[in-house]
Every structure is written in structure tokens, then in C-alpha cells.
C-alpha atoms as a PDB file:
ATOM      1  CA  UNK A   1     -40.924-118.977 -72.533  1.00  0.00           C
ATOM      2  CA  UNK A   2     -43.942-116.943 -72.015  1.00  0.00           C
ATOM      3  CA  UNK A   3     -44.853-119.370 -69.047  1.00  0.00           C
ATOM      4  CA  UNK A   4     -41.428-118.876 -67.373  1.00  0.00           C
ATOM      5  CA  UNK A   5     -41.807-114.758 -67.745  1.00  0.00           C
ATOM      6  CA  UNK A   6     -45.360-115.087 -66.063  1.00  0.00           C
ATOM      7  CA  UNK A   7     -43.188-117.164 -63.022  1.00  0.00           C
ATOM      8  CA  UNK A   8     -41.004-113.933 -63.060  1.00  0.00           C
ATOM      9  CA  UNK A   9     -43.448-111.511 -63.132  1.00  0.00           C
ATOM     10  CA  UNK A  10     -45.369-113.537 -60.378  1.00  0.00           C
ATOM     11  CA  UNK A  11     -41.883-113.947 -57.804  1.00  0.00           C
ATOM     12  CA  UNK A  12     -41.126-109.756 -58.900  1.00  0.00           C
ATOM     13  CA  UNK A  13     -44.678-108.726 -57.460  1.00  0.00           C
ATOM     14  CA  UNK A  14     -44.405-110.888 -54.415  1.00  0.00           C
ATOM     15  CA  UNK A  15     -41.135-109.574 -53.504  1.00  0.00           C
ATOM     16  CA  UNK A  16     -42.247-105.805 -53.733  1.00  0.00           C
ATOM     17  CA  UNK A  17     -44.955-106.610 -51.586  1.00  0.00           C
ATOM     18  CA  UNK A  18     -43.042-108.419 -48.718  1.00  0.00           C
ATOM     19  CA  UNK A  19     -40.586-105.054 -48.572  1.00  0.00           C
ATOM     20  CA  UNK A  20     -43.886-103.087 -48.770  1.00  0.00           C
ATOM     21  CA  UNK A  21     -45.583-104.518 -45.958  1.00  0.00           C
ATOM     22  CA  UNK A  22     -42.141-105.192 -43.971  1.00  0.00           C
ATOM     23  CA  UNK A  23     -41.467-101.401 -43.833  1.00  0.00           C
ATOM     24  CA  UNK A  24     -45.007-100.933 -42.941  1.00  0.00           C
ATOM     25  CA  UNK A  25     -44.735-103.342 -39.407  1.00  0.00           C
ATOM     26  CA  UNK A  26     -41.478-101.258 -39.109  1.00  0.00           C
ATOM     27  CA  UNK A  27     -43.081 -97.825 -38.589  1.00  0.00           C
ATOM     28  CA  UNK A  28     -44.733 -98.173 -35.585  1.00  0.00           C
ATOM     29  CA  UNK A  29     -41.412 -99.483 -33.345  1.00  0.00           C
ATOM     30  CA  UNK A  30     -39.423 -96.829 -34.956  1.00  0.00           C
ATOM     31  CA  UNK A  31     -42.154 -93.797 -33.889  1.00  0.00           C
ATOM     32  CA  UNK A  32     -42.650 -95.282 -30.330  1.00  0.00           C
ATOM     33  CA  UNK A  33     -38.707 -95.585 -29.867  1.00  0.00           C
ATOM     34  CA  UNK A  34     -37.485 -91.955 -31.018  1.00  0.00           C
ATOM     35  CA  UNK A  35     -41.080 -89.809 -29.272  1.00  0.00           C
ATOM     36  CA  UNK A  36     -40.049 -90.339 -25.958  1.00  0.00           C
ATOM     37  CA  UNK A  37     -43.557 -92.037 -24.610  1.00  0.00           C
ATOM     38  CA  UNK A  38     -45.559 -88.824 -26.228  1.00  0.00           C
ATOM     39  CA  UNK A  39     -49.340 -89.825 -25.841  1.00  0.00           C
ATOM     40  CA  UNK A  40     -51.719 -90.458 -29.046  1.00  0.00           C
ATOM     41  CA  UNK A  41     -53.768 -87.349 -30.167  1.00  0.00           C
ATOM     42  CA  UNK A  42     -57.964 -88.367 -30.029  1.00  0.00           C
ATOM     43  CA  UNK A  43     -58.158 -89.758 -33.445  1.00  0.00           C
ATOM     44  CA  UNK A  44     -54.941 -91.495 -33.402  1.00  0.00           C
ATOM     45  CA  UNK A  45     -55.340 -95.517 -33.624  1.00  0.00           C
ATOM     46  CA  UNK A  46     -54.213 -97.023 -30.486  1.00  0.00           C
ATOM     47  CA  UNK A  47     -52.294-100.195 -30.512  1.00  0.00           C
ATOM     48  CA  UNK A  48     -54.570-102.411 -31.124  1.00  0.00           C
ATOM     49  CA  UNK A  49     -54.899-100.703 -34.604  1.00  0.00           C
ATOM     50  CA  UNK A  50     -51.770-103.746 -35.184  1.00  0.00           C
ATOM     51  CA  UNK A  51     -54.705-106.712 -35.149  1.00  0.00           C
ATOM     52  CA  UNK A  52     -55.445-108.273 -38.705  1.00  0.00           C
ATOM     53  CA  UNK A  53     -58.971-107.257 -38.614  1.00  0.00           C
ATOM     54  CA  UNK A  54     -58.120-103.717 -37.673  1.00  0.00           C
ATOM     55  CA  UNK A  55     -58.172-101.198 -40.962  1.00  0.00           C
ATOM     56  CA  UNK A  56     -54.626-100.292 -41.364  1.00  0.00           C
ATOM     57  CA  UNK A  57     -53.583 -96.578 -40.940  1.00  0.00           C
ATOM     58  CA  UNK A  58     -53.638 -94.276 -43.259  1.00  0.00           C
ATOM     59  CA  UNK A  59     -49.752 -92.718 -43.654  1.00  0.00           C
ATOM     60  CA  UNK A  60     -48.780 -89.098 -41.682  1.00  0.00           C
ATOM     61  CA  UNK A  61     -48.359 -86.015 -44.179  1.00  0.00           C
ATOM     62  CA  UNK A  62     -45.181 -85.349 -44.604  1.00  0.00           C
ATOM     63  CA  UNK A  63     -43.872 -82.468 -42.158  1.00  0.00           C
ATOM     64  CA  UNK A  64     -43.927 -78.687 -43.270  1.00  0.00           C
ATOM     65  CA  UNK A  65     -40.194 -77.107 -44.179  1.00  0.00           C
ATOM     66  CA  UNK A  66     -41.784 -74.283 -41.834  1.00  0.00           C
ATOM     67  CA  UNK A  67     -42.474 -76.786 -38.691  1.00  0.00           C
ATOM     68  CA  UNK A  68     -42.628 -74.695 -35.590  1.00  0.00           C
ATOM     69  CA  UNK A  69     -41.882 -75.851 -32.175  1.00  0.00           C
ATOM     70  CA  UNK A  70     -45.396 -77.897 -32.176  1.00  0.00           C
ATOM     71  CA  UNK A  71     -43.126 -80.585 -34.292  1.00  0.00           C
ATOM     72  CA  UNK A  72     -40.965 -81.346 -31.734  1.00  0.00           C
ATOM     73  CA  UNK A  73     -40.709 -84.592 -29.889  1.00  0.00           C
ATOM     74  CA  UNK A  74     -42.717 -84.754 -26.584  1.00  0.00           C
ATOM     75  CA  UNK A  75     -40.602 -84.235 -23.396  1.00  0.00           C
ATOM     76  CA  UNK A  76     -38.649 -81.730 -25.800  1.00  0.00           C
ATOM     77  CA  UNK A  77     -38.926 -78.195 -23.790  1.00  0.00           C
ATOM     78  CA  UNK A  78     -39.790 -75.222 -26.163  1.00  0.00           C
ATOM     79  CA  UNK A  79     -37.116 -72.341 -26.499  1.00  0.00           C
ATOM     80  CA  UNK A  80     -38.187 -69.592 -23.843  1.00  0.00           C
ATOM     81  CA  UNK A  81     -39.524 -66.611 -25.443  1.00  0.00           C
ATOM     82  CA  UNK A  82     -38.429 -62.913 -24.875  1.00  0.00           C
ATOM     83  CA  UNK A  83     -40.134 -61.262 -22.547  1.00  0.00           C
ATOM     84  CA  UNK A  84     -42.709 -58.678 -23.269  1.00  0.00           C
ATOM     85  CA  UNK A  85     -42.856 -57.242 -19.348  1.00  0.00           C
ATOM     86  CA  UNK A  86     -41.065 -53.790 -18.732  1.00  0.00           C
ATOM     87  CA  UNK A  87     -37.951 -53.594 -16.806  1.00  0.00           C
ATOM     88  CA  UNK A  88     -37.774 -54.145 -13.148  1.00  0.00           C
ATOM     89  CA  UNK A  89     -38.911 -51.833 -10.470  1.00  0.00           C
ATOM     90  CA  UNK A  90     -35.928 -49.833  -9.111  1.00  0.00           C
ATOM     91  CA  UNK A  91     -35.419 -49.934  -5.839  1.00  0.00           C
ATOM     92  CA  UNK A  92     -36.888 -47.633  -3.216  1.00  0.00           C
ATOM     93  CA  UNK A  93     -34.885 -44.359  -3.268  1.00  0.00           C
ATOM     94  CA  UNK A  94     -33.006 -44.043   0.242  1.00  0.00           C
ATOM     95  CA  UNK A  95     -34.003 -40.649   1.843  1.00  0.00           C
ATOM     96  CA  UNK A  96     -32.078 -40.559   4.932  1.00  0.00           C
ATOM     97  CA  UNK A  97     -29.361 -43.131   6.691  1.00  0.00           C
ATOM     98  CA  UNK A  98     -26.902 -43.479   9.421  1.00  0.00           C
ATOM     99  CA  UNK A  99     -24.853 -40.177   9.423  1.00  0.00           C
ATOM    100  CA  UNK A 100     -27.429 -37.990   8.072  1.00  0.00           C
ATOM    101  CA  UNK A 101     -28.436 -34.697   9.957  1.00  0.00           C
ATOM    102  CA  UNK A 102     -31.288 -31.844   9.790  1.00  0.00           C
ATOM    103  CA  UNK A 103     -34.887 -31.436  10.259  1.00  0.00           C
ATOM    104  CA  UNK A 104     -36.228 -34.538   8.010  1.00  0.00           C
ATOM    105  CA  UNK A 105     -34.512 -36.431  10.675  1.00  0.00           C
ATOM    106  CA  UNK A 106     -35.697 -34.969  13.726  1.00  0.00           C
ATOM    107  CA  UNK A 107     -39.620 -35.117  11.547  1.00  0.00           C
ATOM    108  CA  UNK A 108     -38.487 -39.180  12.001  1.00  0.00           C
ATOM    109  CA  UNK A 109     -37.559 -39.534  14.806  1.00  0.00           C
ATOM    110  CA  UNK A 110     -40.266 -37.519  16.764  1.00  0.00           C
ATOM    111  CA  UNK A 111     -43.074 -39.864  14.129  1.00  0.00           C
ATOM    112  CA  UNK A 112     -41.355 -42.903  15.373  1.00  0.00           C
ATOM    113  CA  UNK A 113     -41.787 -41.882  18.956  1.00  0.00           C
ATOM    114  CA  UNK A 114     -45.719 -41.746  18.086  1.00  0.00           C
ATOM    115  CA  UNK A 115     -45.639 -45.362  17.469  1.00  0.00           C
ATOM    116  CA  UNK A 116     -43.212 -46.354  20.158  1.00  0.00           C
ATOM    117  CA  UNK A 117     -40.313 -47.112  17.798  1.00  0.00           C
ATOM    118  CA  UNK A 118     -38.018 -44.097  19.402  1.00  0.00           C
ATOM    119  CA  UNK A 119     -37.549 -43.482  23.512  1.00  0.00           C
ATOM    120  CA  UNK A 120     -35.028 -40.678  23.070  1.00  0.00           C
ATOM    121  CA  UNK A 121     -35.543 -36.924  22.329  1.00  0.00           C
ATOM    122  CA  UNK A 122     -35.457 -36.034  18.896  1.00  0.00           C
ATOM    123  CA  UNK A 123     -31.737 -34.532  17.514  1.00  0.00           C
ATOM    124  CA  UNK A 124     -31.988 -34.296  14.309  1.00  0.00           C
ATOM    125  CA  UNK A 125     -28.728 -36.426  14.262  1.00  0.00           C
ATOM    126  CA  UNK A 126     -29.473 -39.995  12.152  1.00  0.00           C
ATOM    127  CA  UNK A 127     -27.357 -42.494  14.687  1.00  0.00           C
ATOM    128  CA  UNK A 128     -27.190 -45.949  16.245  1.00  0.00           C
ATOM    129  CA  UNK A 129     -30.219 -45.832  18.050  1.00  0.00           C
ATOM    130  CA  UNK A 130     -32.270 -43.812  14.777  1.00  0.00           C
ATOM    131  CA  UNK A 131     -31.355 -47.152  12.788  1.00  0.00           C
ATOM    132  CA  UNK A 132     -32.290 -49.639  15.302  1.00  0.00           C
ATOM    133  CA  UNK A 133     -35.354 -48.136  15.572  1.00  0.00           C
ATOM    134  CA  UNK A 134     -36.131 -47.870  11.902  1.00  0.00           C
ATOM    135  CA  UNK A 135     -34.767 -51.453  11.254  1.00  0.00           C
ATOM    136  CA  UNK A 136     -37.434 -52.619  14.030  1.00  0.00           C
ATOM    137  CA  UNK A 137     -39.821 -50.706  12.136  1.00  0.00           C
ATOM    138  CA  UNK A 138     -39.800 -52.096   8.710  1.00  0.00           C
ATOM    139  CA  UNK A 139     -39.292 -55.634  10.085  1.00  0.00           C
ATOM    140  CA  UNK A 140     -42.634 -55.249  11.797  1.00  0.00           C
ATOM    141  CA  UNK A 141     -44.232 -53.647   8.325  1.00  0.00           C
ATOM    142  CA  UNK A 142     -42.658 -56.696   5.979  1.00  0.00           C
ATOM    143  CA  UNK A 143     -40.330 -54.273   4.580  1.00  0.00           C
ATOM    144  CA  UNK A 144     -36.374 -55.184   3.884  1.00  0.00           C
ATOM    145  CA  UNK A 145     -34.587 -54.460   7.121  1.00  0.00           C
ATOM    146  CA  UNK A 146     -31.739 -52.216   6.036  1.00  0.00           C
ATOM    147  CA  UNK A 147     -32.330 -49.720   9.339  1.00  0.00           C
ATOM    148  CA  UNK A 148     -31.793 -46.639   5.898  1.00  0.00           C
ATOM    149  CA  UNK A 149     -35.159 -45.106   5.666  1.00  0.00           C
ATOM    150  CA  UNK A 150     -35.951 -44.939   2.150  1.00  0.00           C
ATOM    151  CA  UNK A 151     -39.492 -43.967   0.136  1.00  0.00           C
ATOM    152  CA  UNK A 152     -40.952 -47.374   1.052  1.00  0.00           C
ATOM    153  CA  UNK A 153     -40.640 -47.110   4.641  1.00  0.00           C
ATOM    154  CA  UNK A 154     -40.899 -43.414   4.847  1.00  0.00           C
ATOM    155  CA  UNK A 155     -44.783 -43.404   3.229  1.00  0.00           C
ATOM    156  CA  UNK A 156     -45.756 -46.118   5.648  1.00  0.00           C
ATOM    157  CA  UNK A 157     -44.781 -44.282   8.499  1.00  0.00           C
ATOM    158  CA  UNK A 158     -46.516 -41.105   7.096  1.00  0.00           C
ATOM    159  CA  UNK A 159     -49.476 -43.152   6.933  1.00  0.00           C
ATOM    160  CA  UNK A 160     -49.347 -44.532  10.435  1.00  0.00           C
ATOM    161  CA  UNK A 161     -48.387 -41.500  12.338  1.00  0.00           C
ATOM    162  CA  UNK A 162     -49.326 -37.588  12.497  1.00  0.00           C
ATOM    163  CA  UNK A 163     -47.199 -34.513  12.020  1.00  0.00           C
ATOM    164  CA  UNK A 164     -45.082 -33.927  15.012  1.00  0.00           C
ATOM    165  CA  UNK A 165     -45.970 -30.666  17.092  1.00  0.00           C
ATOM    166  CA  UNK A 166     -43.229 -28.286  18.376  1.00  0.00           C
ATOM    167  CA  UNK A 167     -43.690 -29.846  21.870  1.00  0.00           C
ATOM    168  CA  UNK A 168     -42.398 -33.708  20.389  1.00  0.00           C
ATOM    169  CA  UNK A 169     -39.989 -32.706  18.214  1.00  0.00           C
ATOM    170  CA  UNK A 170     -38.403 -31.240  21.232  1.00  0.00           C
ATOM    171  CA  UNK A 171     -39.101 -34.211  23.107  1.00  0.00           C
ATOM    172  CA  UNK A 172     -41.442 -32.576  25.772  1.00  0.00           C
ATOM    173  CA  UNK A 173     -44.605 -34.891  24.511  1.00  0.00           C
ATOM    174  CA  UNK A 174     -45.387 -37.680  22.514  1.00  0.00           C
ATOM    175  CA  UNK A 175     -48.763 -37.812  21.106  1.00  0.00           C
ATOM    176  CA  UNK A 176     -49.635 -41.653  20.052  1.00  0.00           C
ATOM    177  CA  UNK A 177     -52.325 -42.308  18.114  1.00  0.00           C
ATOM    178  CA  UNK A 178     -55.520 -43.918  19.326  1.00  0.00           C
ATOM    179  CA  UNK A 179     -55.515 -47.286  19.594  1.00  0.00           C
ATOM    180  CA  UNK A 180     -58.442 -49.040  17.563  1.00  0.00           C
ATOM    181  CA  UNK A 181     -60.384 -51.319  19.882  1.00  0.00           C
ATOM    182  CA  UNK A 182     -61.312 -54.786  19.006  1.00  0.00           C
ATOM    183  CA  UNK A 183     -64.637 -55.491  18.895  1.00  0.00           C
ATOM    184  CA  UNK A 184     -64.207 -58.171  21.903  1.00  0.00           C
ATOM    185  CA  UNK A 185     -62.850 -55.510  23.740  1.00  0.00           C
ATOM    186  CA  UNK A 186     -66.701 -53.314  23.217  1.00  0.00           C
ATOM    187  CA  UNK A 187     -68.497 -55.586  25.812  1.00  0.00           C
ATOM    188  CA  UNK A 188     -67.644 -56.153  29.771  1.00  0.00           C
ATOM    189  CA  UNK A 189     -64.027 -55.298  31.346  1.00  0.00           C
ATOM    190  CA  UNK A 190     -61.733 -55.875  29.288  1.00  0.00           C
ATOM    191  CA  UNK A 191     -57.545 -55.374  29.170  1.00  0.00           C
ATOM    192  CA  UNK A 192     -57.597 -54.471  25.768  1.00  0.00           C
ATOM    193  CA  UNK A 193     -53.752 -55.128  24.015  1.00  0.00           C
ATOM    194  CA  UNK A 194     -53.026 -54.092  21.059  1.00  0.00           C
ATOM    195  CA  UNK A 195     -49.470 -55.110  19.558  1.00  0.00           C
ATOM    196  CA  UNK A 196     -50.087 -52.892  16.254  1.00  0.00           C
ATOM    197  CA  UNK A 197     -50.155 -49.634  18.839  1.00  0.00           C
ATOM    198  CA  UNK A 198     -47.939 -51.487  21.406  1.00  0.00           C
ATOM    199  CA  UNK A 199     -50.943 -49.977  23.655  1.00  0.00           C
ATOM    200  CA  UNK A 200     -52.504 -51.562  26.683  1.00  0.00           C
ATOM    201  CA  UNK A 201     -56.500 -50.188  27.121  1.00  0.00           C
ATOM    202  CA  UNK A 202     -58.350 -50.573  30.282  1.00  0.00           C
ATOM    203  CA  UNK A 203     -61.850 -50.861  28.661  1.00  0.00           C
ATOM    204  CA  UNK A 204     -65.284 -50.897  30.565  1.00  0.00           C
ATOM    205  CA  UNK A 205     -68.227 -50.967  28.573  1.00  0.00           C
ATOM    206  CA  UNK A 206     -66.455 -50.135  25.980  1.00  0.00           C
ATOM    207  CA  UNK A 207     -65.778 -46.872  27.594  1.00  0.00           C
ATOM    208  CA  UNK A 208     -61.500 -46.718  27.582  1.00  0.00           C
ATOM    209  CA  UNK A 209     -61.045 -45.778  31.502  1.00  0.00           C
ATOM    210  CA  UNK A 210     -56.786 -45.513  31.062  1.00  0.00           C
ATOM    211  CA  UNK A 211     -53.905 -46.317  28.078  1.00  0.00           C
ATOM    212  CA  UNK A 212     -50.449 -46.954  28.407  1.00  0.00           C
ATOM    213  CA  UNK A 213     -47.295 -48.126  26.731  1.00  0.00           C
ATOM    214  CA  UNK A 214     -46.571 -51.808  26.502  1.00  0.00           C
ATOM    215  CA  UNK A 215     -44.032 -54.052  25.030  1.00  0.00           C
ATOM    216  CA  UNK A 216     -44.222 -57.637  24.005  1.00  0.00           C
ATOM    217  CA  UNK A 217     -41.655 -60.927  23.738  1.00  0.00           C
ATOM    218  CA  UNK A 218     -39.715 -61.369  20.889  1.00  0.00           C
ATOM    219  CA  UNK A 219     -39.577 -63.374  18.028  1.00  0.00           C
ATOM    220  CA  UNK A 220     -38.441 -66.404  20.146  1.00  0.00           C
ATOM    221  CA  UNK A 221     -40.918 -65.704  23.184  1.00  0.00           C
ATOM    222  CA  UNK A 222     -43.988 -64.451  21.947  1.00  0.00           C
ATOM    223  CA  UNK A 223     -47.060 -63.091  23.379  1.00  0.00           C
ATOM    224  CA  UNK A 224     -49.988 -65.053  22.447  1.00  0.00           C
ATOM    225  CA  UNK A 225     -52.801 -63.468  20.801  1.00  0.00           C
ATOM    226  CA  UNK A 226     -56.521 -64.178  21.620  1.00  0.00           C
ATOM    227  CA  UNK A 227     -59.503 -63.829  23.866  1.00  0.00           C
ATOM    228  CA  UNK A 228     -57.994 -64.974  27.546  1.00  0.00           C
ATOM    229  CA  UNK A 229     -59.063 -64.087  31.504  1.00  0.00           C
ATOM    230  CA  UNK A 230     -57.128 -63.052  34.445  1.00  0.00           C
ATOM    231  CA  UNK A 231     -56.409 -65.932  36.783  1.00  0.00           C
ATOM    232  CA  UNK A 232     -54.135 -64.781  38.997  1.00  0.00           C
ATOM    233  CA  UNK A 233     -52.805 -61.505  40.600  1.00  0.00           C
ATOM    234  CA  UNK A 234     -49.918 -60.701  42.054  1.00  0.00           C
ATOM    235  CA  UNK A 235     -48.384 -58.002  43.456  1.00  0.00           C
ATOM    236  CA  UNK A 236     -44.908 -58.086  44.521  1.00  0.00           C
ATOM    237  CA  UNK A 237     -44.138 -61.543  42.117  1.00  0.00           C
ATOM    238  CA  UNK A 238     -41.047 -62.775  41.456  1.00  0.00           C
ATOM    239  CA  UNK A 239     -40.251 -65.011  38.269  1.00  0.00           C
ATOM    240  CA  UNK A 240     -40.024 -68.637  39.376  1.00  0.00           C
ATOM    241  CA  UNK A 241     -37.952 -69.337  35.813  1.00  0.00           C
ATOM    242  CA  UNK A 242     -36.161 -65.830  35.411  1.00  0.00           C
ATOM    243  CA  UNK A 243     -35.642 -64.731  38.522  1.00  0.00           C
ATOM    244  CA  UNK A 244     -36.944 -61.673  37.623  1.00  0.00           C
ATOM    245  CA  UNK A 245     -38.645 -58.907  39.958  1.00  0.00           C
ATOM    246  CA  UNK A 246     -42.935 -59.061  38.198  1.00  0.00           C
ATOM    247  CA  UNK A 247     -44.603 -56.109  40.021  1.00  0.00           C
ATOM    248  CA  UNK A 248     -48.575 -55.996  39.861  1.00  0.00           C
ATOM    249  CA  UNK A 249     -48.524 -59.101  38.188  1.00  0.00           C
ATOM    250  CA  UNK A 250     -51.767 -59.876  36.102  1.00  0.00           C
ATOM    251  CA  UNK A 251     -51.757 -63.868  34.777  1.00  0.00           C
ATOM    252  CA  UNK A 252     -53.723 -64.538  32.010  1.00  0.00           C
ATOM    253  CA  UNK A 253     -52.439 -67.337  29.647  1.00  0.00           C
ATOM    254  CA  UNK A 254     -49.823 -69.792  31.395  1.00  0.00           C
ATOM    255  CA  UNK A 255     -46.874 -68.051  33.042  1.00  0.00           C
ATOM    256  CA  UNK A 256     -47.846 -64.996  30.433  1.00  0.00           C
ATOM    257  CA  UNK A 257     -49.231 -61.868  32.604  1.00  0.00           C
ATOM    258  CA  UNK A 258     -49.466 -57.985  32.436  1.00  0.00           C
ATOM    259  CA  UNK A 259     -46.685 -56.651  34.759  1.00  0.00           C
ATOM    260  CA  UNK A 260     -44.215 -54.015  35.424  1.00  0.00           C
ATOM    261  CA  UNK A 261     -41.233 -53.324  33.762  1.00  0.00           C
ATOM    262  CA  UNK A 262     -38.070 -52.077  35.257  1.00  0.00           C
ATOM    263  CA  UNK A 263     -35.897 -52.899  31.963  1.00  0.00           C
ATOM    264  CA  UNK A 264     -38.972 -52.052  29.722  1.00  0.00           C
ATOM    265  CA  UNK A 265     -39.026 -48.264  31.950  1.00  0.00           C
ATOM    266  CA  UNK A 266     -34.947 -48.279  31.301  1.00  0.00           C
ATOM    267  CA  UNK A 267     -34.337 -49.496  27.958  1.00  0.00           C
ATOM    268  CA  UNK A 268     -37.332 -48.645  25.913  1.00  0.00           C
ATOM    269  CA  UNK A 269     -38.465 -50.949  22.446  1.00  0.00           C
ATOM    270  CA  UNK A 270     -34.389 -52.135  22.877  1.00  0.00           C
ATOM    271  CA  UNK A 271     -35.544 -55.048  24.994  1.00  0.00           C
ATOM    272  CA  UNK A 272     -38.068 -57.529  24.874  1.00  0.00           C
ATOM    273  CA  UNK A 273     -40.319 -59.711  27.424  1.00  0.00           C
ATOM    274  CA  UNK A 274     -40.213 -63.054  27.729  1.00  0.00           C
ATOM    275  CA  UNK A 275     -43.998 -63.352  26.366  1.00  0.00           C
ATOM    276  CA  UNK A 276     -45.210 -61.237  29.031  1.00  0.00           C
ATOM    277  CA  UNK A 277     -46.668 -57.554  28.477  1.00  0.00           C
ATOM    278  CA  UNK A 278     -44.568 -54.865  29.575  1.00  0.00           C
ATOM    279  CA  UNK A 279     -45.707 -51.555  31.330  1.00  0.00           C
ATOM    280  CA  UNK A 280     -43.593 -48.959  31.532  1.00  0.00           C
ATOM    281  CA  UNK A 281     -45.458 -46.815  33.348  1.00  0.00           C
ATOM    282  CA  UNK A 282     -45.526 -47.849  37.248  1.00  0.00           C
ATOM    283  CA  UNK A 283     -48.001 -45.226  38.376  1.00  0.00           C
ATOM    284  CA  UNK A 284     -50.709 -46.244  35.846  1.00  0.00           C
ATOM    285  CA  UNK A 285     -50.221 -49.962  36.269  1.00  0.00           C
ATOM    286  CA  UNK A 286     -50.041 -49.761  39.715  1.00  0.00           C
ATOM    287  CA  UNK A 287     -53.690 -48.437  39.991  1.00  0.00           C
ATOM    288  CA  UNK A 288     -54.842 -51.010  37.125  1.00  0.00           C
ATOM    289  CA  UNK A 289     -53.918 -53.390  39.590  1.00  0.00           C
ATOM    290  CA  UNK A 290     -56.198 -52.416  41.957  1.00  0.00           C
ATOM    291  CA  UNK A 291     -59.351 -51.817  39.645  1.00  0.00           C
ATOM    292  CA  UNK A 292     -58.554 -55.401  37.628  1.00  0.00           C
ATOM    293  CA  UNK A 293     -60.485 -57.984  39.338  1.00  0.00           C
ATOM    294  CA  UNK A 294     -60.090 -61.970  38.477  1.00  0.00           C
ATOM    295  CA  UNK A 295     -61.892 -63.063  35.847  1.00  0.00           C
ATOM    296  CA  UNK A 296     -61.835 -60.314  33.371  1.00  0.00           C
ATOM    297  CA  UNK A 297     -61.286 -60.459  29.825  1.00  0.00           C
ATOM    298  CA  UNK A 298     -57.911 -59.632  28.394  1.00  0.00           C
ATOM    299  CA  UNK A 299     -57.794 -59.376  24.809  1.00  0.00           C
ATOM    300  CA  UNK A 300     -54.268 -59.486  22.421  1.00  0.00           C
ATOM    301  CA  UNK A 301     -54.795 -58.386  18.838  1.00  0.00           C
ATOM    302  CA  UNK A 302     -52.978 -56.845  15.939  1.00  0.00           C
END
């Protein structure tokens, strides 16, 4: 009797140890299947922790009632929290726009004339040609092209320009603002361009001998920028490609040259070269012609 209770006693322990140590093999397949991949933390025993002469691992705490998002399965994204960043920046207030009328707008127009935005005499009326020239404007200055001037592009062109005199804000004068040489322009002869002025300087020495209004190609044609020479001249040229009438023609990168403008002298900042530069002027380019001699530097810079 007693020996037949020991055989009991002996085949009860063995079985709680074979459900023991069955669940335990079962606990590493079941973690690896539901944690998406996640990788072991540094003192984590890798899989070769499995090996009969590998210590076997000690059980995981049970998780806190008051888990935060740390407990998640990897892979899992964490809920997006609120925001502690002020509301967004309202948009620019809108000072004047097509239709408007008075003195602010004439102020405008006669400071967009400065920087060669605005070919007409100031009215004081905010029209077709007022918007098209602040549109061009603010897409030059990385500002949304809405051709309304608002704050945003009203303080930039406060900063860029200088408070129209009586004699431009009735259109009699236009006072632009120096032109800031580049410092390749300070040494030799030297065509100096600059596209931020939309100026042309005829620079000796770095002595400026003569300015005048230029225009460049548009977005699709545009002038190239750098340190070139004149290669050719040419006085009464004629475009091989446009068929186009190139007075005092000055070559200086490909079929890119310093010329006269009929269109430019007509039309204003409306138009646009092909790449070329544009002189409005034909009195003052004209005589450039004749001092420019082949080989000299031209410079185009912002």
C-alpha cells in the first residue's frame, strides 16, 4: 500500500513538472509571435539563451495597472500629443488692392518706379498695371504672388526703396537707388549687371563712368549669371533665331549679349528678353558701344 502511494506520489510530481517546463518552452514563440519583430533590450538573453547549458531566464514582472504608452508592442505608434505651440500666424493684413485709390497708392507706385517695377506715372488709382507690377514684385522677393499689397510686401519695399519726392510722384523723375557693385566689378573695365537693381554699370577702375536701366529673360530664358568677356560686337545685328532687330549688340556668353531694346523702350518690366540684357535707353547704349572694347569683363550678379 504504502509502496503503491510512493508510485503515485512519484507519477503526480513528474506530471507537474512536464506542464511546468512545457509552458516554459512555450513563452518564448508566443512573445516573438504577438511583438511584431521588437528588438531585445541590452540585458535581454538572446536566443541562444534556449541551449541546455544556457541558465534559464529569470520570469518578466508582471506589467503595472498604470502602463503608459512605453508598454506597447513595438511598431505600435504612440497617440499624438496636444500641442503646446500658440496658434498660427495670421496672415499678412492687405493694405491696398486692385480698385483702391488715394495717396498710399500713388507713395507705391512712384517706390516701385525706384526699383523698376512701375513705367507709368503715378495716379494714385490701384489698376491692372499697379497689380502686375506688385505681383512681379513679390515673386522676385519669395513672397505669395497675390498682385494685393499687404504688410509683408509693403515693409520690403520700404526697405528697398526711398521716399518718393514731389518730382516722382508726379512722374517727372525717378530716382533709383545705387546699385551695389560686385567686388569683380572693382578691378579693370567692367559691364557691371546687376539683376537685384535691374541696373547695367559701366565700371572703370572701379570708378562707375554711366548707369542705365536693363531688363533680363524670363523664367524660361534666363540670363546667366557670372564672370564672362565680350566677344563680339555688333552694331546693326539682327537675331539669326528671332528675327529680331539687336542694335549695339555686345556678345558675351553664347548668343546672350547687351543690346538695345525697342520692346524693352515700349513696354517696360511687361516683357522679357530672351536671355539677353535689355537697354532701354538708346542714347546711353549707343555711346557704351563705342567706349566697350572686346575683351572686357562683364559681370551678372544678384
Amino acid at each position: 500500500m504504502r509502496r503503491n502511494h510512493r508510485t503515485t506520489l512519484i507519477a503526480t510530481t513528474l506530471t507537474s513538472t512536464a506542464v511546468i517546463a512545457a509552458a516554459a518552452v512555450g513563452c518564448g514563440p508566443q512573445a516573438a509571435k504577438g511583438g511584431a519583430g521588437a528588438p531585445s533590450s541590452p540585458g535581454s538573453p538572446s536566443a541562444s539563451a534556449s541551449s541546455p547549458s544556457s541558465p534559464s531566464a529569470p520570469a518578466s514582472p508582471a506589467a503595472s495597472p498604470t502602463s503608459s504608452a512605453d508598454d506597447k508592442p513595438a511598431g505600435t505608434p504612440a497617440a499624438p500629443r496636444a500641442s503646446a505651440t500658440t496658434a498660427a500666424k495670421p496672415a499678412p493684413k492687405v493694405l491696398m488692392s486692385n480698385g483702391s485709390k488715394g495717396s498710399q497708392v500713388k507713395e507705391l507706385q512712384a517706390r516701385l518706379a525706384q526699383i523698376g517695377w512701375f513705367d507709368d506715372t503715378p495716379t494714385g488709382t490701384y489698376g491692372a498695371a499697379t497689380t502686375a507690377a506688385v505681383k512681379g514684385f513679390q515673386g522676385k522677393r519669395g513672397l505669395p504672388e497675390t498682385g494685393a499689397t499687404d504688410s509683408a510686401t509693403w515693409d520690403k519695399l520700404l526697405g528697398m526703396t526711398t521716399a518718393p519726392t514731389a518730382q516722382e510722384l508726379a512722374g517727372r523723375a525717378v530716382n533709383k537707388p545705387v546699385a551695389k557693385l560686385d567686388a569683380r566689378c572693382m578691378t579693370g573695365r567692367a559691364l557691371c549687371i546687376s539683376k537685384t537693381s535691374r541696373t547695367l554699370s559701366w565700371v572703370i577702375d572701379g570708378k562707375v563712368q554711366s548707369t542705365m536701366d536693363v531688363r533680363f529673360g524670363s523664367q524660361y530664358t534666363p540670363t546667366r549669371e557670372g564672370v564672362f568677356k565680350v566677344f563680339e560686337k555688333s552694331r546693326n545685328h539682327v537675331s539669326t533665331i528671332y528675327h529680331t532687330a539687336m542694335p549695339y549688340a555686345m556678345f558675351f556668353s553664347g548668343g546672350q549679349a547687351v543690346h538695345y531694346s525697342s520692346d524693352f523702350a515700349a513696354r517696360g518690366y511687361n516683357g522679357a528678353s530672351h536671355g539677353c540684357v535689355n537697354v532701354r535707353d538708346k542714347a546711353k547704349i549707343a555711346a557704351l558701344f563705342d567706349q566697350v572694347h572686346t575683351g572686357d569683363k562683364v559681370v551678372v550678379y544678384w
